[in-house]
Protein backbone atom coordinates (compact mmCIF):
# COMPACT_ATOMS: atom_id res chain seq x y z
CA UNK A 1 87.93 74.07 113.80
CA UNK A 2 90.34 76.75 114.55
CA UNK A 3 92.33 77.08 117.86
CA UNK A 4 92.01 78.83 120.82
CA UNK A 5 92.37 82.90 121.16
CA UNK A 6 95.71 83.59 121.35
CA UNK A 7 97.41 85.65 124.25
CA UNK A 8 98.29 88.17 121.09
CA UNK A 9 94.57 88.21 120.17
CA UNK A 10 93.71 89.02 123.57
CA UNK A 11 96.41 91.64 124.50
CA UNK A 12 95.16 93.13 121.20
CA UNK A 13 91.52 93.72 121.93
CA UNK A 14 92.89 95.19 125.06
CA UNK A 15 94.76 98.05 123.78
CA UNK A 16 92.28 98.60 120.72
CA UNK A 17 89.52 100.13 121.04
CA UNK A 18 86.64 98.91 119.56
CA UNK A 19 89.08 95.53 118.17
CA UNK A 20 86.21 93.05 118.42
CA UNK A 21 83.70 95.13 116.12
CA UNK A 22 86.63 96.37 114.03
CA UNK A 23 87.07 92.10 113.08
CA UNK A 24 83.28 92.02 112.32
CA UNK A 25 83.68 94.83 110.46
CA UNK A 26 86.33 93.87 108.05
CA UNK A 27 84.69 90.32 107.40
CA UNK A 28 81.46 92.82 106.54
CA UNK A 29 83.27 94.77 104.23
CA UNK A 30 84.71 92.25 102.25
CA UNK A 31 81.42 90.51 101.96
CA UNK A 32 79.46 94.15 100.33
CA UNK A 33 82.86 94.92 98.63
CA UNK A 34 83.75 91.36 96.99
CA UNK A 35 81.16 88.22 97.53
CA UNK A 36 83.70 85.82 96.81
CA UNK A 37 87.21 86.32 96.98
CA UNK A 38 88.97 83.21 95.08
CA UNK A 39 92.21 84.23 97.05
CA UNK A 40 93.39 86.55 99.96
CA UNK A 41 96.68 87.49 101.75
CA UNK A 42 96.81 88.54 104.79
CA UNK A 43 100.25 90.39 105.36
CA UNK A 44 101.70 91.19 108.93
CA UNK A 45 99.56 88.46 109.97
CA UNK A 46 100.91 87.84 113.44
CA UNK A 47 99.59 85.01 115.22
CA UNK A 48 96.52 85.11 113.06
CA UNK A 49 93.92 86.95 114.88
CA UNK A 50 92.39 89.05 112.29
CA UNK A 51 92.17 86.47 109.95
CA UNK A 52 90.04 84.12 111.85
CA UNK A 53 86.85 85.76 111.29
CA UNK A 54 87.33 85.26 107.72
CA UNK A 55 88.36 81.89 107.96
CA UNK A 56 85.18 81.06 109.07
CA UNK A 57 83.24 83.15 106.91
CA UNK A 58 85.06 82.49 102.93
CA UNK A 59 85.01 78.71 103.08
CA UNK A 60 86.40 78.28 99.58
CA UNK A 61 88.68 81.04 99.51
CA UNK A 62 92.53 80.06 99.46
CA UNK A 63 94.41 82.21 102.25
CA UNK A 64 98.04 83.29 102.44
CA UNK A 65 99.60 84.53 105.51
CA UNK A 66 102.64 86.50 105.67
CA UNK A 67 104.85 87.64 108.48
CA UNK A 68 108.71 89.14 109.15
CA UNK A 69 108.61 87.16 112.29
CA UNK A 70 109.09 83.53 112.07
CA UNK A 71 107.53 82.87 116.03
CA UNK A 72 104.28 84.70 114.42
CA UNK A 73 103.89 82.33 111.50
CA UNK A 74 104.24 79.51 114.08
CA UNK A 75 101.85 80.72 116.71
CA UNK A 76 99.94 81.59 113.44
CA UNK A 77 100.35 77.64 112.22
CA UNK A 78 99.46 76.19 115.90
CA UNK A 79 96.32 78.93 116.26
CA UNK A 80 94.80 78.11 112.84
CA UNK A 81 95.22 73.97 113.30
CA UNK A 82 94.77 74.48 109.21
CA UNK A 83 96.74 72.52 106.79
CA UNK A 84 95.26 74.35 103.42
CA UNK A 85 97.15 77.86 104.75
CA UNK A 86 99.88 78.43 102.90
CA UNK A 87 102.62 80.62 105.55
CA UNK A 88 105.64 83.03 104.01
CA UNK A 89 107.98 84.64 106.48
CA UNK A 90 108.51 88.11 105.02
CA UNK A 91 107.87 91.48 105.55
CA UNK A 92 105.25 92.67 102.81
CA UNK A 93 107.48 94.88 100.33
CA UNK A 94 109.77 91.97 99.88
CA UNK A 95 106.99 89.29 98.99
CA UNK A 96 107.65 87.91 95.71
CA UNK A 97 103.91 86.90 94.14
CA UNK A 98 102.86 87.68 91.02
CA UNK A 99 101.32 90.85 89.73
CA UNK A 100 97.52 90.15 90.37
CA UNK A 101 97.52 86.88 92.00
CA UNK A 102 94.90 88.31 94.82
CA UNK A 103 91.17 89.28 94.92
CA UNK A 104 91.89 90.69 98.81
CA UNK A 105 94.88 91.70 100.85
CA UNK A 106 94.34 93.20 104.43
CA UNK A 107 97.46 94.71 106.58
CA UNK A 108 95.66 94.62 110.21
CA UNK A 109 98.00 97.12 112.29
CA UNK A 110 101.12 95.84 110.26
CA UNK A 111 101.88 98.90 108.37
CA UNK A 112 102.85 101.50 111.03
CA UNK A 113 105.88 100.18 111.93
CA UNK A 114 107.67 101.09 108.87
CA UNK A 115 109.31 104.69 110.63
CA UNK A 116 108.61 106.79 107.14
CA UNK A 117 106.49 107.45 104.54
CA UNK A 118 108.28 106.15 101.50
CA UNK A 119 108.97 103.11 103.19
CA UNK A 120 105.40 102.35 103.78
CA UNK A 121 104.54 103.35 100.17
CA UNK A 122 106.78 100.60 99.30
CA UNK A 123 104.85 97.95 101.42
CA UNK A 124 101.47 99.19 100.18
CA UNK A 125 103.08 99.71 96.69
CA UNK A 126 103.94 95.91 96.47
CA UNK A 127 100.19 95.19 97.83
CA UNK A 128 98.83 97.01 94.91
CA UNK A 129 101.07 94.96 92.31
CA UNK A 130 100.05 91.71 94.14
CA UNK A 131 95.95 92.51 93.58
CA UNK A 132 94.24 91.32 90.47
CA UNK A 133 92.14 94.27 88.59
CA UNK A 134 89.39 95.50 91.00
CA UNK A 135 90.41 93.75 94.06
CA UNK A 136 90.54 95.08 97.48
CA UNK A 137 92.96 96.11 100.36
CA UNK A 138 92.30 96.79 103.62
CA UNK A 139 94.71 98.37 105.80
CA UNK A 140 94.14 99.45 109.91
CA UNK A 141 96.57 101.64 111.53
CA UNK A 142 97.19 103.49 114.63
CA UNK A 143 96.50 106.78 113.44
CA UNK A 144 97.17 110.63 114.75
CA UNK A 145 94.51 113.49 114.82
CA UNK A 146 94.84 117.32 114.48
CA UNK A 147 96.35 118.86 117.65
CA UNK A 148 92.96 119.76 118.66
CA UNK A 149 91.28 116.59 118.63
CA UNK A 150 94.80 114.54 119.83
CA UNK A 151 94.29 115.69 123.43
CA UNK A 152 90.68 114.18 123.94
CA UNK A 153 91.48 111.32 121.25
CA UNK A 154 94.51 110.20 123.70
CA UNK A 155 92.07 110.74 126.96
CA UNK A 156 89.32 108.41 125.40
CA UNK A 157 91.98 105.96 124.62
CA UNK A 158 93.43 105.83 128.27
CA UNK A 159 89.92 105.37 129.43
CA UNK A 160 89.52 101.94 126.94
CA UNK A 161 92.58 100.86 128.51
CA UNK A 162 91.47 101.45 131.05
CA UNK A 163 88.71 99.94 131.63
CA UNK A 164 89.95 96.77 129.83
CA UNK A 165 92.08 96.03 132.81
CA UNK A 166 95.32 97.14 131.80
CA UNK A 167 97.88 98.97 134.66
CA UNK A 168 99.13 101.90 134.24
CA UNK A 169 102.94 101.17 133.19
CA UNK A 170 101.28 98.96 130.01
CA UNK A 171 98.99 102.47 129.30
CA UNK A 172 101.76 104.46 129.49
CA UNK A 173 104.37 102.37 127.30
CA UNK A 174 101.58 102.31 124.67
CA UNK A 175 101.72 106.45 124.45
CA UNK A 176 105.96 105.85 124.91
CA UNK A 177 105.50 103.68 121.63
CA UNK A 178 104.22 106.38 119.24
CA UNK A 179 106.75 107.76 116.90
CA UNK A 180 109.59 105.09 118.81
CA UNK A 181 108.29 101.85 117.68
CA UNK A 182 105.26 102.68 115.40
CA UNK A 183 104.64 105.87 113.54
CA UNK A 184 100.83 106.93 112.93
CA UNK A 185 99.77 109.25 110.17
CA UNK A 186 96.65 111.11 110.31
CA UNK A 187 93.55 110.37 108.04
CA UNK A 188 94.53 112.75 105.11
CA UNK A 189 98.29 111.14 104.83
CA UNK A 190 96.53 107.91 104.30
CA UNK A 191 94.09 108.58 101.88
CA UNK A 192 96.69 111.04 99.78
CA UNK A 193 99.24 107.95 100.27
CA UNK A 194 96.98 105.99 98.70
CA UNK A 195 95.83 107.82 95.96
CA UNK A 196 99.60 108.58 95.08
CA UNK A 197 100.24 105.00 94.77
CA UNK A 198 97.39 104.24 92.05
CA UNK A 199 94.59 103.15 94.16
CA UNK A 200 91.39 104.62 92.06
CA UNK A 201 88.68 104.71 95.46
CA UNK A 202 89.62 104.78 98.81
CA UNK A 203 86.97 104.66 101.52
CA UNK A 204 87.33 105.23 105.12
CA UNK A 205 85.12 102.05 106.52
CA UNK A 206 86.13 102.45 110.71
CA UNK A 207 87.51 104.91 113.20
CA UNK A 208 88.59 104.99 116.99
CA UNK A 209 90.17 107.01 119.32
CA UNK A 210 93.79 105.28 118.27
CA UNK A 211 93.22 103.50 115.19
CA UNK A 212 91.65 104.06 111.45
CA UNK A 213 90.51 101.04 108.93
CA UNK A 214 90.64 101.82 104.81
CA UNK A 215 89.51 99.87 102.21
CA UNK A 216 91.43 100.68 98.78
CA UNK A 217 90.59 98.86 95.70
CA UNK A 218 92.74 98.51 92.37
């Protein structure tokens, strides 16, 4: 049985919107994109939150989980309470598996804090080497809009916030964060990022007001 929430999880679901149908939604797609995945990484893992849908779910899949920061992969370790996890601390263009040794990787809100575009090619370059033929990543991201949408896009995401509780310096610092400590692209950059790097169908699979969830395959 896996652990309690952790305070990560829970700090997450209140600054995404829509977080707890986003986690149903990537154990969904996985399960009409890929049955049975024989193995799965899950890269910027943090303390685990996003995985733990699918740890319930793919009973006889093997999981890895990968993260730069060694506190994640322990809160990750403690969280899980799984000894058939195997951990790496490491930042995902520096992990060193084989070419094609997964059916699945996800990057859950992982991605966006590499500051430019050719350094998250790298990361998602590395992801594509580490997928067997046909398998599948899944990547969410804060995300930007066109500069007539960003206006009401930013407003709707306040109002989540909001409502989930949070005061008003945590809103703000979230806003302060964009293009300081994570840096969005907009739907298009994505989907031509991915398509650059070799990915032969992309597929847009969830949207919010902050936040945007593709599904790649190889």
């Amino acid at each position: 049985m896996l652990g309690p929430i952790t305070e990560q999880e829970k700090g997450m679901s209140l600054r995404i919107a829509g977080y707890t149908v986003l986690r149903e939604s990537i154990t969904d797609l996985i399960l009409d994109q890929k049955s049975s995945p024989e193995t799965w990484l899950d890269t910027g893992c943090g303390a685990g939150g996003s995985i733990r849908l699918p740890l319930e779910k793919f009973k006889d899949t093997h999981f890895t989980l990968a993260d730069p920061s060694e506190n994640n992969i322990a809160e990750a370790k403690r969280a899980i309470g799984r000894d058939d996890i195997e951990y790496v601390c490491s930042p995902t263009h520096q992990l060193g598996f084989e070419d094609g040794s997964f059916d699945v990787i996800t990057a859950i809100l992982s991605h966006h804090y590499y500051p430019n575009r050719e350094s998250k090619k790298d990361a998602i370059k590395n992801c594509l080497r580490m997928l067997k033929e046909g398998g599948i990543y899944v990547m969410v991201e804060h995300t930007i809009y066109n500069p007539e949408d960003q206006a009401r896009m930013d407003a709707d995401w306040r109002l989540y916030m909001e409502n989930s509780g949070l005061d008003e310096e945590s809103i703000q610092n979230m806003f302060e964060r964009r293009n300081t400590f994570y840096f969005p692209l907009d739907e298009k950059q994505h989907l031509d990022m991915l398509k650059e790097i070799g990915f032969s169908e992309t597929l847009v699979f969830w949207r919010s007001c902050s936040d945007i969830g593709i599904c790649a395959r190889k």
